[in-house]
Structures are given as structure tokens and as C-alpha cells.
PDB file of N, CA and C in Angstrom:
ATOM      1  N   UNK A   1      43.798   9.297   8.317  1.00  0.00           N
ATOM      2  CA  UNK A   1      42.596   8.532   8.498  1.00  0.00           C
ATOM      3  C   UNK A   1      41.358   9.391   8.218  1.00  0.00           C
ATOM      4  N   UNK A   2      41.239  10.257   8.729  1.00  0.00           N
ATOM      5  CA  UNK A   2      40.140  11.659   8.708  1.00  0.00           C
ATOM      6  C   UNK A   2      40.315  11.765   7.139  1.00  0.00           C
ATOM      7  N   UNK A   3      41.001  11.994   6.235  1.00  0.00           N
ATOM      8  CA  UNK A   3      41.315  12.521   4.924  1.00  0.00           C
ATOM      9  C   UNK A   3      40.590  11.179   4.058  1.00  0.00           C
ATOM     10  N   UNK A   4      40.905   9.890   4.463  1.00  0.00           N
ATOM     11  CA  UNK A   4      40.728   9.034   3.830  1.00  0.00           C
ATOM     12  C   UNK A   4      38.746   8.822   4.244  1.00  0.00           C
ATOM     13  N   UNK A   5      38.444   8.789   5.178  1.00  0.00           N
ATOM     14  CA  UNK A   5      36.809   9.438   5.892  1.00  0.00           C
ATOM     15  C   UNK A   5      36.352  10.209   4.777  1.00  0.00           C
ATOM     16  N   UNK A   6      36.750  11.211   4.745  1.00  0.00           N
ATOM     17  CA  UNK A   6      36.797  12.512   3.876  1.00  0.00           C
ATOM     18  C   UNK A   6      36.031  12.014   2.227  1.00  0.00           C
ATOM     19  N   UNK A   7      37.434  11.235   1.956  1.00  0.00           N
ATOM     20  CA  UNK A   7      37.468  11.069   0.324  1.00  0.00           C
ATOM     21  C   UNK A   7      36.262  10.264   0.060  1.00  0.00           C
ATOM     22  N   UNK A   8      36.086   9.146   1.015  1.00  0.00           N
ATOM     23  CA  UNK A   8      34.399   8.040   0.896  1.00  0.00           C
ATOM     24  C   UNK A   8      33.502   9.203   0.856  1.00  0.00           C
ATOM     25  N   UNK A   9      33.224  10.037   1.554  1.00  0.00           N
ATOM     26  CA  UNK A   9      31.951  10.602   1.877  1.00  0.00           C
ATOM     27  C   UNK A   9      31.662  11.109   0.838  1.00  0.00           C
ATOM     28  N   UNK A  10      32.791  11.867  -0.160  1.00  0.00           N
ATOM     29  CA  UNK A  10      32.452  12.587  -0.871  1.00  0.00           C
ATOM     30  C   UNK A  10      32.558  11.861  -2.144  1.00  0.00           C
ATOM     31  N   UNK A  11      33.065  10.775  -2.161  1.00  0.00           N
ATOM     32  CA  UNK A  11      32.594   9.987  -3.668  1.00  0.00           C
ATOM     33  C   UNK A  11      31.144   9.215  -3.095  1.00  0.00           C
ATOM     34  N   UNK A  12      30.504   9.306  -1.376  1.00  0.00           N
ATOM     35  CA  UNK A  12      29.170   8.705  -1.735  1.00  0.00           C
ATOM     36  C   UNK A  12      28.211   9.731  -1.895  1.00  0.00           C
ATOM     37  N   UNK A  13      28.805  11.059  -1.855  1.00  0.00           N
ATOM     38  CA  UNK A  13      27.799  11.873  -2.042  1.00  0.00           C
ATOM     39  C   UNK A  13      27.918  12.403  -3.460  1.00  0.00           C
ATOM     40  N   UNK A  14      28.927  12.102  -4.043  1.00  0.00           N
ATOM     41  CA  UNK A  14      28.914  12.072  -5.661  1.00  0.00           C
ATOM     42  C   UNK A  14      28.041  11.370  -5.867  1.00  0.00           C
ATOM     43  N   UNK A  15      27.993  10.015  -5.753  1.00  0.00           N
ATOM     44  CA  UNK A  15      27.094   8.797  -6.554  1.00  0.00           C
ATOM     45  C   UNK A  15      25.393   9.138  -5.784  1.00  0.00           C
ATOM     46  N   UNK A  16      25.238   9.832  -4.672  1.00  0.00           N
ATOM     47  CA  UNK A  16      23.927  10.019  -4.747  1.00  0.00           C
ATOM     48  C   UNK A  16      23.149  11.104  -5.584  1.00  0.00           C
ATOM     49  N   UNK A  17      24.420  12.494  -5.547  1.00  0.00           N
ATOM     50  CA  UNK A  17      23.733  13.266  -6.654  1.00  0.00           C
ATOM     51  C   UNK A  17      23.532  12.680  -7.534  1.00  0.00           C
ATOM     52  N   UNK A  18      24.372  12.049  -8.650  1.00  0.00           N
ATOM     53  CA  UNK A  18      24.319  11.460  -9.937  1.00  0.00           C
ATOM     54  C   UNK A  18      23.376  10.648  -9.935  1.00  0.00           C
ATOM     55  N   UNK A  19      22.787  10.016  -8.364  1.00  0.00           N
ATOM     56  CA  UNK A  19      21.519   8.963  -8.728  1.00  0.00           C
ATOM     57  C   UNK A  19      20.604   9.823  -8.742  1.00  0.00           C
ATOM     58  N   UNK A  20      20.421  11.005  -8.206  1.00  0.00           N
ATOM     59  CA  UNK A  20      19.183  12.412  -8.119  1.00  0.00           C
ATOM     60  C   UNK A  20      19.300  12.403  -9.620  1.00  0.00           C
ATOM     61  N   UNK A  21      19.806  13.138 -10.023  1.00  0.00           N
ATOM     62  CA  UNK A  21      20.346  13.391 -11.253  1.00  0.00           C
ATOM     63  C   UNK A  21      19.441  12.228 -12.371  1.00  0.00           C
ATOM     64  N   UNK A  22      20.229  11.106 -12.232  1.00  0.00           N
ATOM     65  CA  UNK A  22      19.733  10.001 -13.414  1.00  0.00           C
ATOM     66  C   UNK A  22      17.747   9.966 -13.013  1.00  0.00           C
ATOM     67  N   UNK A  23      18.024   9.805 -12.297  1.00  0.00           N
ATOM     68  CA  UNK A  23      16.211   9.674 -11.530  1.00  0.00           C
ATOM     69  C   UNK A  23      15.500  10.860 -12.062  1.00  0.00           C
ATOM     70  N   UNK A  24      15.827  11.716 -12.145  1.00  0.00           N
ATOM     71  CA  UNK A  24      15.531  13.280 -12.448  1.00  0.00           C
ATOM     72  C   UNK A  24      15.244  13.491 -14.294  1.00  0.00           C
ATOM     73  N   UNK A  25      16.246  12.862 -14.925  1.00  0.00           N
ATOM     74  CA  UNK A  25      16.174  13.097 -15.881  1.00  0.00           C
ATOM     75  C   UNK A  25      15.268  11.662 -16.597  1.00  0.00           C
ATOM     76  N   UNK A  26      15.358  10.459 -15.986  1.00  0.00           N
ATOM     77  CA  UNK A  26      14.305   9.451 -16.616  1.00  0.00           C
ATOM     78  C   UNK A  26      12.969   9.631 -16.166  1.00  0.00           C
ATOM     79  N   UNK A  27      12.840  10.481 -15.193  1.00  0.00           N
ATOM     80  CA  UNK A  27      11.385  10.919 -14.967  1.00  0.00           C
ATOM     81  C   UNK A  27      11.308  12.055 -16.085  1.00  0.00           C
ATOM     82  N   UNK A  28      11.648  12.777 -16.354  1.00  0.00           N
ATOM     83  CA  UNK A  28      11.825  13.693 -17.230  1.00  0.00           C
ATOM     84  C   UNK A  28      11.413  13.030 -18.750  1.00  0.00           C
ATOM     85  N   UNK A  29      11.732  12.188 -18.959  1.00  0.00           N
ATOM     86  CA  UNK A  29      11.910  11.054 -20.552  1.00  0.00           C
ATOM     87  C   UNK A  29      11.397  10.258 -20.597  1.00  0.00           C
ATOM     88  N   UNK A  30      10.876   9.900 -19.400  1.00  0.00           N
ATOM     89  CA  UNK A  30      10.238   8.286 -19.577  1.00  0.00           C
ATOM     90  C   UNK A  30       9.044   8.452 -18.355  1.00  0.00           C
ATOM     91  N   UNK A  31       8.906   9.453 -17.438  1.00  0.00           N
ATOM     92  CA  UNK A  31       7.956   9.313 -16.441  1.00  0.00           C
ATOM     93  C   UNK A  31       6.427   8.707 -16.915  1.00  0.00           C
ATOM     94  N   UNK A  32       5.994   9.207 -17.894  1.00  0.00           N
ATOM     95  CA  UNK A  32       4.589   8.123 -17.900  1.00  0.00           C
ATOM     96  C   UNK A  32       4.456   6.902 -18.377  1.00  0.00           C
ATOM     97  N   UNK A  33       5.839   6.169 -18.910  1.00  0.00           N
ATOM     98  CA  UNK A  33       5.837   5.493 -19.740  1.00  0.00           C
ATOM     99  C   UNK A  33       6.529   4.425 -18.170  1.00  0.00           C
ATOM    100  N   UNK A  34       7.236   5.048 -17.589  1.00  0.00           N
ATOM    101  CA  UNK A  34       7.602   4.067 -16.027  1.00  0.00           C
ATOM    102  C   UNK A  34       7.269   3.691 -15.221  1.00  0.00           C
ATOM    103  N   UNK A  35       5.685   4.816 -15.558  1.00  0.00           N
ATOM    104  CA  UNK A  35       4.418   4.524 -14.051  1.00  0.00           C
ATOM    105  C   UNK A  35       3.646   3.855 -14.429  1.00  0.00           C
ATOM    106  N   UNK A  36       3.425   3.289 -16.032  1.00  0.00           N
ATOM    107  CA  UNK A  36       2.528   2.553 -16.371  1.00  0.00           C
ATOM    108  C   UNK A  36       3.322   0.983 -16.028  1.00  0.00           C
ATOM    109  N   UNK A  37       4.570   0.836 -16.534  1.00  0.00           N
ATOM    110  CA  UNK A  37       4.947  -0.337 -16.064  1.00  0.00           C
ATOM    111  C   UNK A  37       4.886  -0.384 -14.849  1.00  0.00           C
ATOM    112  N   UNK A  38       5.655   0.516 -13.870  1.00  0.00           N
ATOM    113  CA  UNK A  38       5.807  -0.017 -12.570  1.00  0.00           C
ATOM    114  C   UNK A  38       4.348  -0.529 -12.079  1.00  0.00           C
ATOM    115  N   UNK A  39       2.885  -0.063 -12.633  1.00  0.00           N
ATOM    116  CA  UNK A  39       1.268  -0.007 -12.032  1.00  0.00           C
ATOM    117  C   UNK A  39       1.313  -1.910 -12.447  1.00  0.00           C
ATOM    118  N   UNK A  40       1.583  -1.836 -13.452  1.00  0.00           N
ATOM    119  CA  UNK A  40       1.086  -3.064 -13.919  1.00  0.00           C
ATOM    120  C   UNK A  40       2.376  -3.840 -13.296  1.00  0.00           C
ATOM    121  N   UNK A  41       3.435  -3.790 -13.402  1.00  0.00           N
ATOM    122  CA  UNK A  41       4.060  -4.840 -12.558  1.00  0.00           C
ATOM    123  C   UNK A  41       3.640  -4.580 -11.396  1.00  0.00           C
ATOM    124  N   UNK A  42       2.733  -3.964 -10.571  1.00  0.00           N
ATOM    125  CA  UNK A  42       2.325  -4.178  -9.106  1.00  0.00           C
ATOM    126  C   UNK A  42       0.962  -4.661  -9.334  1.00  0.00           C
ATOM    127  N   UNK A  43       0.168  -3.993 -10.285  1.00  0.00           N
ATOM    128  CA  UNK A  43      -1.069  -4.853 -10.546  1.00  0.00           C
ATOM    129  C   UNK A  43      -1.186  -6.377 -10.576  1.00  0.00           C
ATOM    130  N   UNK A  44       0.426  -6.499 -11.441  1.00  0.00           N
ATOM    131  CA  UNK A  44       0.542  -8.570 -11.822  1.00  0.00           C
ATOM    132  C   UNK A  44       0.787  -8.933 -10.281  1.00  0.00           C
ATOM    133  N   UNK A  45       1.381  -8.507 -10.239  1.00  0.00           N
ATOM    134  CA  UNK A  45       2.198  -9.114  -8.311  1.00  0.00           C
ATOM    135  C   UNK A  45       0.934  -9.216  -7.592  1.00  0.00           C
ATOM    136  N   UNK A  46       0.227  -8.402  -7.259  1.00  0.00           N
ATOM    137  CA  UNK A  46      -0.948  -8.316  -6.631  1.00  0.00           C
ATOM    138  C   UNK A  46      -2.172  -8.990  -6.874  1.00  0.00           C
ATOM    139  N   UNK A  47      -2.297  -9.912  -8.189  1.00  0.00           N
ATOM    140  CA  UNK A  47      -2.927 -10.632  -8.765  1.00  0.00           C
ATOM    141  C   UNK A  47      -2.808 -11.849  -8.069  1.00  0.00           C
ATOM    142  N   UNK A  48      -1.139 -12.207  -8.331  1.00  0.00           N
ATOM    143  CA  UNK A  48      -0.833 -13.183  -8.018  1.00  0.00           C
ATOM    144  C   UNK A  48      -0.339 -13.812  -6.764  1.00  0.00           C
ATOM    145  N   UNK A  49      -0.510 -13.244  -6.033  1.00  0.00           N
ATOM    146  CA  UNK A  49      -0.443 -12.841  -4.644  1.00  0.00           C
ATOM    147  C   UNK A  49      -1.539 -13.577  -3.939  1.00  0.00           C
ATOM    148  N   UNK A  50      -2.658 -12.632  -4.798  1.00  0.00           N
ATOM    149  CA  UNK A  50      -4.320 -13.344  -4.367  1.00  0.00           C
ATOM    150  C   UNK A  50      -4.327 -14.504  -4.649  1.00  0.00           C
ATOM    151  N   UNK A  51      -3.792 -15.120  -5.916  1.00  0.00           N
ATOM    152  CA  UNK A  51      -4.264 -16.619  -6.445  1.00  0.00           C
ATOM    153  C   UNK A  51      -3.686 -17.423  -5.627  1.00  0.00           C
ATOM    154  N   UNK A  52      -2.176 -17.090  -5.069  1.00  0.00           N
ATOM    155  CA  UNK A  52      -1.341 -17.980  -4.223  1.00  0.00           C
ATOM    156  C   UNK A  52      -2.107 -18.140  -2.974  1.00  0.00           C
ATOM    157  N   UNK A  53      -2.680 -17.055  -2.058  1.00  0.00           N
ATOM    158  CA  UNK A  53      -3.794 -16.907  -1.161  1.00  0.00           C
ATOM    159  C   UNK A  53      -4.737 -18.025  -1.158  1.00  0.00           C
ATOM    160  N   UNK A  54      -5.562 -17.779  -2.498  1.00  0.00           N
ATOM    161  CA  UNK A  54      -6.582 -19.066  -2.601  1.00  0.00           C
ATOM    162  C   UNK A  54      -6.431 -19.954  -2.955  1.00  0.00           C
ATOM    163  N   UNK A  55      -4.729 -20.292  -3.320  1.00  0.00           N
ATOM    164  CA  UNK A  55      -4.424 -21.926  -3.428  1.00  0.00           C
ATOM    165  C   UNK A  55      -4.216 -22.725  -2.121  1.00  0.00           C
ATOM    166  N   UNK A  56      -3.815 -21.686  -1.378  1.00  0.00           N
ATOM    167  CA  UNK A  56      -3.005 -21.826   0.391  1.00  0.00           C
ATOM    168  C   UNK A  56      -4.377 -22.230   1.310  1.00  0.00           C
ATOM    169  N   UNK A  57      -5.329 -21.424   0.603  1.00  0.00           N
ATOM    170  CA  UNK A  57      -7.082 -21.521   1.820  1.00  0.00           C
ATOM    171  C   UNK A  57      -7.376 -22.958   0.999  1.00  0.00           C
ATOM    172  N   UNK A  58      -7.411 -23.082  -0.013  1.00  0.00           N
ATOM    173  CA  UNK A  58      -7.781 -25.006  -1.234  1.00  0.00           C
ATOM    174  C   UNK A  58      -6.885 -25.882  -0.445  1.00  0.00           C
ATOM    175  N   UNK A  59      -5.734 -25.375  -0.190  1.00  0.00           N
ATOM    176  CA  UNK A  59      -4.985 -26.481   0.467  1.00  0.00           C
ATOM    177  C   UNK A  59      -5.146 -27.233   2.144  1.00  0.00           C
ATOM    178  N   UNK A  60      -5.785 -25.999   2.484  1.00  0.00           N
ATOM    179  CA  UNK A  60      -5.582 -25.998   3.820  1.00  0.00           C
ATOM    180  C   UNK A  60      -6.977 -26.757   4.177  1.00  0.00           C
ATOM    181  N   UNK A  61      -8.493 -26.190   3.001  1.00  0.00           N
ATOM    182  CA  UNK A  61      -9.335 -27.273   3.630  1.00  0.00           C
ATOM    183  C   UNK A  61      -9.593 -28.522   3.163  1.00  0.00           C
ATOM    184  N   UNK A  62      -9.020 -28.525   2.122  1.00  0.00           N
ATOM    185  CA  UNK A  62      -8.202 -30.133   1.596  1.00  0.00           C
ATOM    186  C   UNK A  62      -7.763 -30.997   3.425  1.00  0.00           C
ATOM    187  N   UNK A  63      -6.779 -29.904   3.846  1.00  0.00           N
ATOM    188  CA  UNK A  63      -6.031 -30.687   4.713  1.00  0.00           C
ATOM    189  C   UNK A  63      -7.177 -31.102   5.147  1.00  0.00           C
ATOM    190  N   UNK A  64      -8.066 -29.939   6.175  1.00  0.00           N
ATOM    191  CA  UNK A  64      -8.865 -30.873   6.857  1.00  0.00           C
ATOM    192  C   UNK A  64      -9.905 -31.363   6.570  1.00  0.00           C
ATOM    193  N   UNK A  65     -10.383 -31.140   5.290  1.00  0.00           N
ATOM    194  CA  UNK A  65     -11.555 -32.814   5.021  1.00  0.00           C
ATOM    195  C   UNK A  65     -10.681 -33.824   5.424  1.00  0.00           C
ATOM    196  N   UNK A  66      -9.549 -34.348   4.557  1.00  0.00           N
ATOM    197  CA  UNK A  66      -8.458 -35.349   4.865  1.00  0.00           C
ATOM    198  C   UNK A  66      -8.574 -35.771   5.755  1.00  0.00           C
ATOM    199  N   UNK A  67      -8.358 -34.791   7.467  1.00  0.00           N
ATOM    200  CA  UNK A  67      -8.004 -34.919   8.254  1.00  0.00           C
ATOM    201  C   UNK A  67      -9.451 -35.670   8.849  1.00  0.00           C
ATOM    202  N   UNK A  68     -10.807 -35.202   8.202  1.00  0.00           N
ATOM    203  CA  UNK A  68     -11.969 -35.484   8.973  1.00  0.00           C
ATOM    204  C   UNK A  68     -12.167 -37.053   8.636  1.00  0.00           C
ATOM    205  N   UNK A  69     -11.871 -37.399   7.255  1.00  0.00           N
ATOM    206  CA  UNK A  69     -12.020 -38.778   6.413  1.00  0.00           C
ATOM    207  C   UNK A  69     -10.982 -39.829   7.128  1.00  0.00           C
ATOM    208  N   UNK A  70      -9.527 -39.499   7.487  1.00  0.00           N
ATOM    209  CA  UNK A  70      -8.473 -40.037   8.051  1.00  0.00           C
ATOM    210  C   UNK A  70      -9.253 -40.564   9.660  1.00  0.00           C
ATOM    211  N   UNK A  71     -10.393 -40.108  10.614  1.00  0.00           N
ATOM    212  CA  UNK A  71     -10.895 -39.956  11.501  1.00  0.00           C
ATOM    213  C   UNK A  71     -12.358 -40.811  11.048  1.00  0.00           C
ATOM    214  N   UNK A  72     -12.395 -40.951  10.609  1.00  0.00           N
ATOM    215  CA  UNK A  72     -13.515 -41.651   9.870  1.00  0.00           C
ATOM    216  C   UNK A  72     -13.423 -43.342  10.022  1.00  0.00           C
ATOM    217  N   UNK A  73     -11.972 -42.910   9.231  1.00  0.00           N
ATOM    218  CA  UNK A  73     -11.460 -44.576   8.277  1.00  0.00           C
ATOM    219  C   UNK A  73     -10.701 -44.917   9.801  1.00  0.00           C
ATOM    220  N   UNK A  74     -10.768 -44.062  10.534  1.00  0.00           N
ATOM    221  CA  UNK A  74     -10.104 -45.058  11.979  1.00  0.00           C
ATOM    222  C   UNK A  74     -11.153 -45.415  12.865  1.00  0.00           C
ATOM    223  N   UNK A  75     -12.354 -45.096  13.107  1.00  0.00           N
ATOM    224  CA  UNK A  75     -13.565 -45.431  13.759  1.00  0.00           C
ATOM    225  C   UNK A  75     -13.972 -46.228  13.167  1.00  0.00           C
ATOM    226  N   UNK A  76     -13.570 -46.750  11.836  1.00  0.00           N
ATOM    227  CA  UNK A  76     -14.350 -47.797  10.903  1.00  0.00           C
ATOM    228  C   UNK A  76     -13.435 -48.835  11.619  1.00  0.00           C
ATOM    229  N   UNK A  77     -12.089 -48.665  10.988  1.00  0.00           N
ATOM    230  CA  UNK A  77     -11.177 -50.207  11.940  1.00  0.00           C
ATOM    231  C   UNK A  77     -11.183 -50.531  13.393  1.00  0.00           C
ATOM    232  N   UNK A  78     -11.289 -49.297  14.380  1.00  0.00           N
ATOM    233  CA  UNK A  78     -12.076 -49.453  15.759  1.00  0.00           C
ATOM    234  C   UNK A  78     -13.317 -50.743  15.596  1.00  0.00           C
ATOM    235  N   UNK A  79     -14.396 -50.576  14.818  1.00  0.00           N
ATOM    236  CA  UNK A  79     -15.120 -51.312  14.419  1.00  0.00           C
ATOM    237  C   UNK A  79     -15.367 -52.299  14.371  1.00  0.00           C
ATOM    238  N   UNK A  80     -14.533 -52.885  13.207  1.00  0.00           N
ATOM    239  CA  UNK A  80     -14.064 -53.984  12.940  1.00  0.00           C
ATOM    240  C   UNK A  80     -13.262 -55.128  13.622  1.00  0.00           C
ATOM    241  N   UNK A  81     -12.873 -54.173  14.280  1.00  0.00           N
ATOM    242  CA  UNK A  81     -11.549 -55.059  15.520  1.00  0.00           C
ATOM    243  C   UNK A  81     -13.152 -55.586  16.736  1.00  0.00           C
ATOM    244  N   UNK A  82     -13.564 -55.023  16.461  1.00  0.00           N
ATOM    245  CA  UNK A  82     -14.697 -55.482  17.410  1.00  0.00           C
ATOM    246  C   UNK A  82     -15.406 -56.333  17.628  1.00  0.00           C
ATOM    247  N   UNK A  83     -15.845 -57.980  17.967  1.00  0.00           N
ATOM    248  CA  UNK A  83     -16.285 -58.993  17.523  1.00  0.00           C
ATOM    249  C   UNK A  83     -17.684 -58.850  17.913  1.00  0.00           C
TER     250      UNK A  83
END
């Protein structure tokens, strides 16, 4: 059981060197060319993030004009019911 313990640990500590390793060498080959994407795929995200924001605040005082007009149009039929 201990032996079989053993054998995992050391094929997960294989696959983490080899991820040091791969990480190591694409920073090496590609590092400015990975930080510009990764900037701008966080730049887009972060864009869109905001717009979803100010669709959520449009929606929300949508709701409550709605809600003020819905309050409105019922004091009007209060009204009416009234002889």
C-alpha cells in the first residue's frame, strides 16, 4: 500500500516538474507575446463586465419607473371605482 502511495507521488511530482518545465520554457519563447494576450483578454473581460453592470443598473431602474407607473395606473382605477 505504502509502495503504491509512493509510485502516485512521484508520477505527481513528475507532472509538476514537467509543468515548471513547459511554463519555463513558453515564457522563455513566447513570454511577451502571452502577456499581451493574456492583458487584452483581461482588458475584454473587464470591458464587458462593466457593460453587463450598466445593463443590470438600465434594468433595475426600468424596474422601478414600472413599478412607480404600475402605482399610478392603480390610484387611477381606485378612482374610477369611485362614484
Amino acid at each position: 500500500m505504502l509502495l503504491a502511495e509512493a509510485d502516485g507521488l512521484v508520477r505527481e511530482a513528475a507532472r509538476d516538474l514537467m509543468r515548471e518545465a513547459i511554463r519555463a520554457r513558453l515564457k522563455e519563447k513566447l513570454g511577451e507575446h502571452l502577456e499581451a494576450v493574456a492583458h487584452l483578454a483581461v482588458d475584454t473581460l473587464l470591458e464587458d463586465l462593466a457593460t453587463s453592470l450598466a445593463v443590470e443598473r438600465l434594468i433595475e431602474d426600468r424596474r422601478q419607473q414600472r413599478g412607480a407607473i404600475d402605482e399610478r395606473l392603480r390610484e387611477i382605477r381606485e378612482r374610477m371605482k369611485r362614484p
